[in-house]
Protein backbone atom coordinates (compact mmCIF):
# COMPACT_ATOMS: atom_id res chain seq x y z
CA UNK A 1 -55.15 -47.91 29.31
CA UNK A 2 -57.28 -46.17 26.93
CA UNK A 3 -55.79 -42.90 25.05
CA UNK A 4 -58.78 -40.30 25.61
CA UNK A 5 -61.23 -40.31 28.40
CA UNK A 6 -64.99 -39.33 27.31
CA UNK A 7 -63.75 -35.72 28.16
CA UNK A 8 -61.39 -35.63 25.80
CA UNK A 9 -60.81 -33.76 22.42
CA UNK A 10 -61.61 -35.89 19.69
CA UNK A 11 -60.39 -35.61 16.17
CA UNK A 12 -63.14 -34.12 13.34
CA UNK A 13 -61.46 -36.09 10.95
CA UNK A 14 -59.72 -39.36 10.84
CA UNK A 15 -56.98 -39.85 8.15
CA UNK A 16 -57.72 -42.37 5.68
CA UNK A 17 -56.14 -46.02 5.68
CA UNK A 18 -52.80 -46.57 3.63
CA UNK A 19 -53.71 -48.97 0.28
CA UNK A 20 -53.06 -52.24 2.76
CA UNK A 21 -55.48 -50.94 5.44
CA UNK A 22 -59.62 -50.99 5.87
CA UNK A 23 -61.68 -49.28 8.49
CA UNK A 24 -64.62 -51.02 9.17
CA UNK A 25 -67.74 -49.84 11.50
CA UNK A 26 -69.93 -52.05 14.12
CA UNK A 27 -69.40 -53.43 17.14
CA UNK A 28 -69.50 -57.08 16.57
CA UNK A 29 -67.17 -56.60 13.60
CA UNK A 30 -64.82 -54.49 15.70
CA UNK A 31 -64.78 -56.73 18.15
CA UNK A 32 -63.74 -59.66 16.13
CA UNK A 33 -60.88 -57.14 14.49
CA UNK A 34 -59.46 -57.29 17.75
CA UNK A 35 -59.83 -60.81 18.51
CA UNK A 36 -58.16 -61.52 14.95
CA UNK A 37 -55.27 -58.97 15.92
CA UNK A 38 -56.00 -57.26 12.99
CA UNK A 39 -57.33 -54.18 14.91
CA UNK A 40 -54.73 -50.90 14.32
CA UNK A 41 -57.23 -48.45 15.69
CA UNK A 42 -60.14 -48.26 17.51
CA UNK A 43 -62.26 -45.52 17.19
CA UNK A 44 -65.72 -44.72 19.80
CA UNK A 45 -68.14 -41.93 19.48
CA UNK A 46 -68.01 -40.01 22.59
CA UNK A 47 -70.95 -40.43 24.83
CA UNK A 48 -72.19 -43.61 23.38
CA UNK A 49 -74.28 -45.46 25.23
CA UNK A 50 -72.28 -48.48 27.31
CA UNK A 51 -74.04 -51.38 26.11
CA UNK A 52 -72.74 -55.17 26.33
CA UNK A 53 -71.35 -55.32 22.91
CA UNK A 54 -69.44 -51.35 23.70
CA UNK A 55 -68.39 -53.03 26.51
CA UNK A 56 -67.17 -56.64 25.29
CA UNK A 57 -65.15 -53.77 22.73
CA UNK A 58 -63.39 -51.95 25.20
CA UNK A 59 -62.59 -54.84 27.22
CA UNK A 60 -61.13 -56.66 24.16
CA UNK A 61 -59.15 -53.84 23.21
CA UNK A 62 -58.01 -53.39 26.93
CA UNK A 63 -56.72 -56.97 27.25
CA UNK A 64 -54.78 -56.58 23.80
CA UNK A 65 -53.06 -52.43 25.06
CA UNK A 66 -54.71 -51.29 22.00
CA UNK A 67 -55.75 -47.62 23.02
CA UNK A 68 -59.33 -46.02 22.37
CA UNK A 69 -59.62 -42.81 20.57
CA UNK A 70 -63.22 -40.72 21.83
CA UNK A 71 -64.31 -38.92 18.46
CA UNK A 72 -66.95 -37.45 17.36
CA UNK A 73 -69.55 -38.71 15.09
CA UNK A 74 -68.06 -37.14 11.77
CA UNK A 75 -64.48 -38.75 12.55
CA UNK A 76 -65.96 -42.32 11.62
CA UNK A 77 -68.34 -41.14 9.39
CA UNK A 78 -65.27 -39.45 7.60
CA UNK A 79 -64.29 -42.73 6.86
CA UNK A 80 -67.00 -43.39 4.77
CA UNK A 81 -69.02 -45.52 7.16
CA UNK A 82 -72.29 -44.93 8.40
CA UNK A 83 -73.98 -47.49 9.90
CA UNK A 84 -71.29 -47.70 12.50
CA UNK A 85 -72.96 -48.44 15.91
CA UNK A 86 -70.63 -45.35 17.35
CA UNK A 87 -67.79 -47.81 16.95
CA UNK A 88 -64.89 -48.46 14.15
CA UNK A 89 -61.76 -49.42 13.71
CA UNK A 90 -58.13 -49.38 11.08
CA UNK A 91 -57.72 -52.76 10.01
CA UNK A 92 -54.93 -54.23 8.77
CA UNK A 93 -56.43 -56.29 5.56
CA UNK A 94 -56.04 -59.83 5.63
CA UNK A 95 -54.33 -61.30 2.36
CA UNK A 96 -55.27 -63.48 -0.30
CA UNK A 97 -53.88 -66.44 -0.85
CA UNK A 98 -53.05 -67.60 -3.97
CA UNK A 99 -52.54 -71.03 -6.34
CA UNK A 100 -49.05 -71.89 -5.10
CA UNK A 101 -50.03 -71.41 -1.14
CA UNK A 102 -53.15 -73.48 -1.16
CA UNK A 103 -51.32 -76.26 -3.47
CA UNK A 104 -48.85 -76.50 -0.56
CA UNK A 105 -51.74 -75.86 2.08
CA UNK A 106 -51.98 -78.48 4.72
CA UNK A 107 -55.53 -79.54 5.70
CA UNK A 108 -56.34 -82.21 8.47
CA UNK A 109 -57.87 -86.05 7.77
CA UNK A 110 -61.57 -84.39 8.27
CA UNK A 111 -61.03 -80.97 6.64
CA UNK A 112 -64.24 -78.89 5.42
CA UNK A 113 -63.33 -76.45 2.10
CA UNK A 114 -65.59 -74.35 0.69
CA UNK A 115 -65.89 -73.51 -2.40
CA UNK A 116 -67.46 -70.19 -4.40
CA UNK A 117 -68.36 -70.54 -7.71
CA UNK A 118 -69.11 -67.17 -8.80
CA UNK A 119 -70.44 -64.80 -6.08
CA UNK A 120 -70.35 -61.56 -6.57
CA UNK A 121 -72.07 -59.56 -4.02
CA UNK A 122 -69.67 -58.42 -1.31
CA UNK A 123 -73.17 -58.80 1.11
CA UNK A 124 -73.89 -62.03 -0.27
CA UNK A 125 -70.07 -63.05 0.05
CA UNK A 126 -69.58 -62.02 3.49
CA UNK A 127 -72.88 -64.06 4.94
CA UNK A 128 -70.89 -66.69 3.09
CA UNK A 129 -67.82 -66.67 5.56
CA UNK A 130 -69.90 -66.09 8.05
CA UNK A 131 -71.36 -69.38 7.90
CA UNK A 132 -68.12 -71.31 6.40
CA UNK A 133 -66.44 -69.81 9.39
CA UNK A 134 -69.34 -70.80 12.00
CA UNK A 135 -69.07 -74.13 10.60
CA UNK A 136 -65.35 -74.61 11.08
CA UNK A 137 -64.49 -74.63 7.85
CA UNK A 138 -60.31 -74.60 7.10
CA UNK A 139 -60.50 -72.39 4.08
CA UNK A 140 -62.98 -70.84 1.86
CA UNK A 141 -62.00 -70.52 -1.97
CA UNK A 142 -63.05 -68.23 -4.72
CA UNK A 143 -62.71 -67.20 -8.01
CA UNK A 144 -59.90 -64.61 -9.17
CA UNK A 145 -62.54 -62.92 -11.91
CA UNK A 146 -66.58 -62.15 -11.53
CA UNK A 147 -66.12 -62.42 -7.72
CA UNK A 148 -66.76 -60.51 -4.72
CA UNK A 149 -63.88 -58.53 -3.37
CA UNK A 150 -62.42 -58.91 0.05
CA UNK A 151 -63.78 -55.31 1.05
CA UNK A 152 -64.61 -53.40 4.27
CA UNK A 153 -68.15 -54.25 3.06
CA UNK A 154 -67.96 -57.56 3.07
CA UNK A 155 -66.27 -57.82 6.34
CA UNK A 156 -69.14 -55.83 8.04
CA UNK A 157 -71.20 -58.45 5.99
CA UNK A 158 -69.47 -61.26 7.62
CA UNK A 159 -69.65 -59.79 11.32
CA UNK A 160 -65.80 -60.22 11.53
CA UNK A 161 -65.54 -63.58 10.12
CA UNK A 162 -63.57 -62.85 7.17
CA UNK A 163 -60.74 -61.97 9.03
CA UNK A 164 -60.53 -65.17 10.85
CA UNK A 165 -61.10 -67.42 7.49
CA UNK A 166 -58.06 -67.75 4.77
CA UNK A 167 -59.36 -66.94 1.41
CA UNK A 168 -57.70 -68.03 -1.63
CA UNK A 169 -58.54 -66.76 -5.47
CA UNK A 170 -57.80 -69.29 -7.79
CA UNK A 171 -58.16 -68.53 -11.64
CA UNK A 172 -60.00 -71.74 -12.76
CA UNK A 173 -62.75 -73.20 -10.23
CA UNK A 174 -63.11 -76.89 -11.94
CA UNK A 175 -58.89 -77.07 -11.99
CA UNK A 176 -58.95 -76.12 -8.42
CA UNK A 177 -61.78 -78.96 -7.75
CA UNK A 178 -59.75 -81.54 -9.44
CA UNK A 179 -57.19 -80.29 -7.47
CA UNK A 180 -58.90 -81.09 -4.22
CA UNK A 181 -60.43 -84.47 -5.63
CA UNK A 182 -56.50 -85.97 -6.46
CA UNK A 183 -55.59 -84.63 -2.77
CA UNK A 184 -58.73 -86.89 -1.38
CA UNK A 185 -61.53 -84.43 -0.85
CA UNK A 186 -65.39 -85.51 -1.89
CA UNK A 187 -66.78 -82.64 -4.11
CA UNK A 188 -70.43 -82.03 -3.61
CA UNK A 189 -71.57 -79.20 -5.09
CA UNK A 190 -75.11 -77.69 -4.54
CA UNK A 191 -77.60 -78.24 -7.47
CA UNK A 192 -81.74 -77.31 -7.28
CA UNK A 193 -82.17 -79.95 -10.60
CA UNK A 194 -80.04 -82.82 -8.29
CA UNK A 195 -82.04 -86.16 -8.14
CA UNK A 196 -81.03 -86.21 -4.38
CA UNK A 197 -81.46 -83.56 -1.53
CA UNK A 198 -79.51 -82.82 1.68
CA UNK A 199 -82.38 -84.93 3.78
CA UNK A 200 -81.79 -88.38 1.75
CA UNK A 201 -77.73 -87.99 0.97
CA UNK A 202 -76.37 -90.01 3.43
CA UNK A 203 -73.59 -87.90 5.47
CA UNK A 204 -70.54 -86.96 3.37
CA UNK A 205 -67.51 -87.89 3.99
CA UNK A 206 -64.26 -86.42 4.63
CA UNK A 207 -62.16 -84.12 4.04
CA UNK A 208 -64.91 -82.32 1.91
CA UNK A 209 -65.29 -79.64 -0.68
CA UNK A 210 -68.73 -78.00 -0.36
CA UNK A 211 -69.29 -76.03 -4.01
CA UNK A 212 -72.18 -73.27 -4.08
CA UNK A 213 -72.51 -71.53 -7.35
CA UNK A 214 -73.74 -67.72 -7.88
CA UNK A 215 -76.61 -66.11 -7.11
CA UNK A 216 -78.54 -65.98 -10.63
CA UNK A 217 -77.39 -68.88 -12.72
CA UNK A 218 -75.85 -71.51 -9.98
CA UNK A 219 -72.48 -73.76 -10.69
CA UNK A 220 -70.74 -72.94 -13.74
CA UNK A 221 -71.21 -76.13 -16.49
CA UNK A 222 -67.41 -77.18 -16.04
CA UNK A 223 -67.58 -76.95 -11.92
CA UNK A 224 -70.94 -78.76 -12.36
CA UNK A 225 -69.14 -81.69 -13.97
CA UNK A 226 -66.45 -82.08 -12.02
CA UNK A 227 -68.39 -82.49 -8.48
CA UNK A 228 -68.53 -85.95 -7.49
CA UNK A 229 -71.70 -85.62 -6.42
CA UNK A 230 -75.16 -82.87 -6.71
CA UNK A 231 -77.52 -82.13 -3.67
CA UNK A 232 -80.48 -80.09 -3.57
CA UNK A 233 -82.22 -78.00 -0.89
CA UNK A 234 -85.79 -79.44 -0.50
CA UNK A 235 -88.16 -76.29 -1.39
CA UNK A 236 -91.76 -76.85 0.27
CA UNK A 237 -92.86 -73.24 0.53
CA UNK A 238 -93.90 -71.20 -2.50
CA UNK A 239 -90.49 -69.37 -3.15
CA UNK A 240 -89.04 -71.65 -5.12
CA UNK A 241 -85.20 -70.65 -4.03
CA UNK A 242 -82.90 -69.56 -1.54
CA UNK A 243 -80.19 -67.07 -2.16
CA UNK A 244 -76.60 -67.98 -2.36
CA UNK A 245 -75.48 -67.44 1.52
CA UNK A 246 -78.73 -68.87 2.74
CA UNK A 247 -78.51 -72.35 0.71
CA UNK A 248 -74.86 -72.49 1.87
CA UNK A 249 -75.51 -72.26 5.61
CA UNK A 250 -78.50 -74.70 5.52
CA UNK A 251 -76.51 -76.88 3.46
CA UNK A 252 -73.86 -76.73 6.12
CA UNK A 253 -75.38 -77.26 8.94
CA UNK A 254 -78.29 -79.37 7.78
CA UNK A 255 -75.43 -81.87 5.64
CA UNK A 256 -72.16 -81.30 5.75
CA UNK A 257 -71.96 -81.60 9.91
CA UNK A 258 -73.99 -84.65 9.51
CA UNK A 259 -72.12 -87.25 11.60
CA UNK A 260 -70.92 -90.46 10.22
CA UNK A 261 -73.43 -93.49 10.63
């Protein structure tokens, strides 16, 4: 199945991705390229080392036909990635969608949004759909201005995630709340000064619209005021705060997958 055997000759260079194409470098990543069907290419140092996740690569890429290429080191690197693991792959980027597709998006009875008010680091943004996806969530939306891009980076950043997770940009976050609150969603949006925290909220209910703000100055005023209701992370340790893809996941998992009482 696979196009070059460890033998083979390996290309020095590999040619860039057209404007709708990514590569992206590490093994879980690449793996989860596959799964997603995103994966175009898949690209493996020659001679690596044939370790679990090498191996849970190749045999995702053999059950989809997608051919390995053996290269050499510089043929990824080429790419611009470095901290590869030996492994990459051409990605076919996922796209954005916008206002009029998640108006007429269809989300189930107990649906789980959330909601980025502002986050601008692709690292930062990528933990972020990690967790949102870990957590089942249907969608994650962001802000079309001052927000992370959907990059290679933050793929790597969200160990694949971000191409299993729809991502729509909307212009105006408080709009797009509103939005969500006349199609029966519960806004909660994450607050350090709320008079409640995530251990004496009772569980929300659903469908919900989690809301986490950016990493320096937290919800905008306007997003702030449109939530239907503020929770807080309890803080018991001298730092005083978490950073914006930490406070979502514990958030998540600590509130939002509550069960009903």
């Amino acid at each position: 199945m696979h196009g070059r055997g460890d033998g083979g000759a390996g290309p020095g260079v590999v040619k860039r991705p057209r404007s709708a194409q990514a590569a992206i470098g590490g093994r879980r990543p690449v793996s989860e390229a596959i799964r997603s069907g995103r994966a175009t290419r898949v690209l493996i140092v020659r001679g690596s080392r044939r370790s679990e996740g090498l191996r849970s690569v190749l045999g995702l890429a053999e059950q989809v036909g997608l051919a390995v290429e053996w290269v050499e080191p510089r043929a990824i690197e080429s790419l611009g990635l470095r901290d590869h693991q030996g492994v990459a792959a051409i990605i076919t980027q996922p796209r954005e969608l916008e206002l009029r597709s998640l108006a007429s998006w269809e989300f189930e009875p107990d649906a789980l949004v959330v909601v980025l008010d502002g986050i601008m680091d692709p690292q930062n943004f990528g933990a972020c759909v990690r967790s949102a996806e870990a957590a089942g969530a249907a969608i994650l939306i962001t802000r079309t201005r001052r927000a992370a891009p959907l990059s290679a980076a933050a793929v790597r950043a969200s160990a694949g995630a971000l191409l299993h997770l729809p991502v729509a940009r909307v212009a105006n976050i408080s709009r797009t709340l509103e939005d969500l609150k006349d199609r029966g969603f519960h806004v909660v949006g994450l607050d350090h000064r709320a008079r409640s925290d995530i251990h004496e909220a009772p569980p929300p209910p659903r469908p919900l619209a989690l809301v986490v703000g950016a990493e320096d100055v937290g919800l905008s005023r306007l997003a702030r005021e449109t939530c239907d209701e503020l929770i807080a992370i309890p803080m018991t340790g001298k730092t005083s705060s978490l950073n914006a893809s930490a406070a979502l996941a514990v958030a998540l998992f600590g509130y939002a997958l509550r069960p009903q009482t």
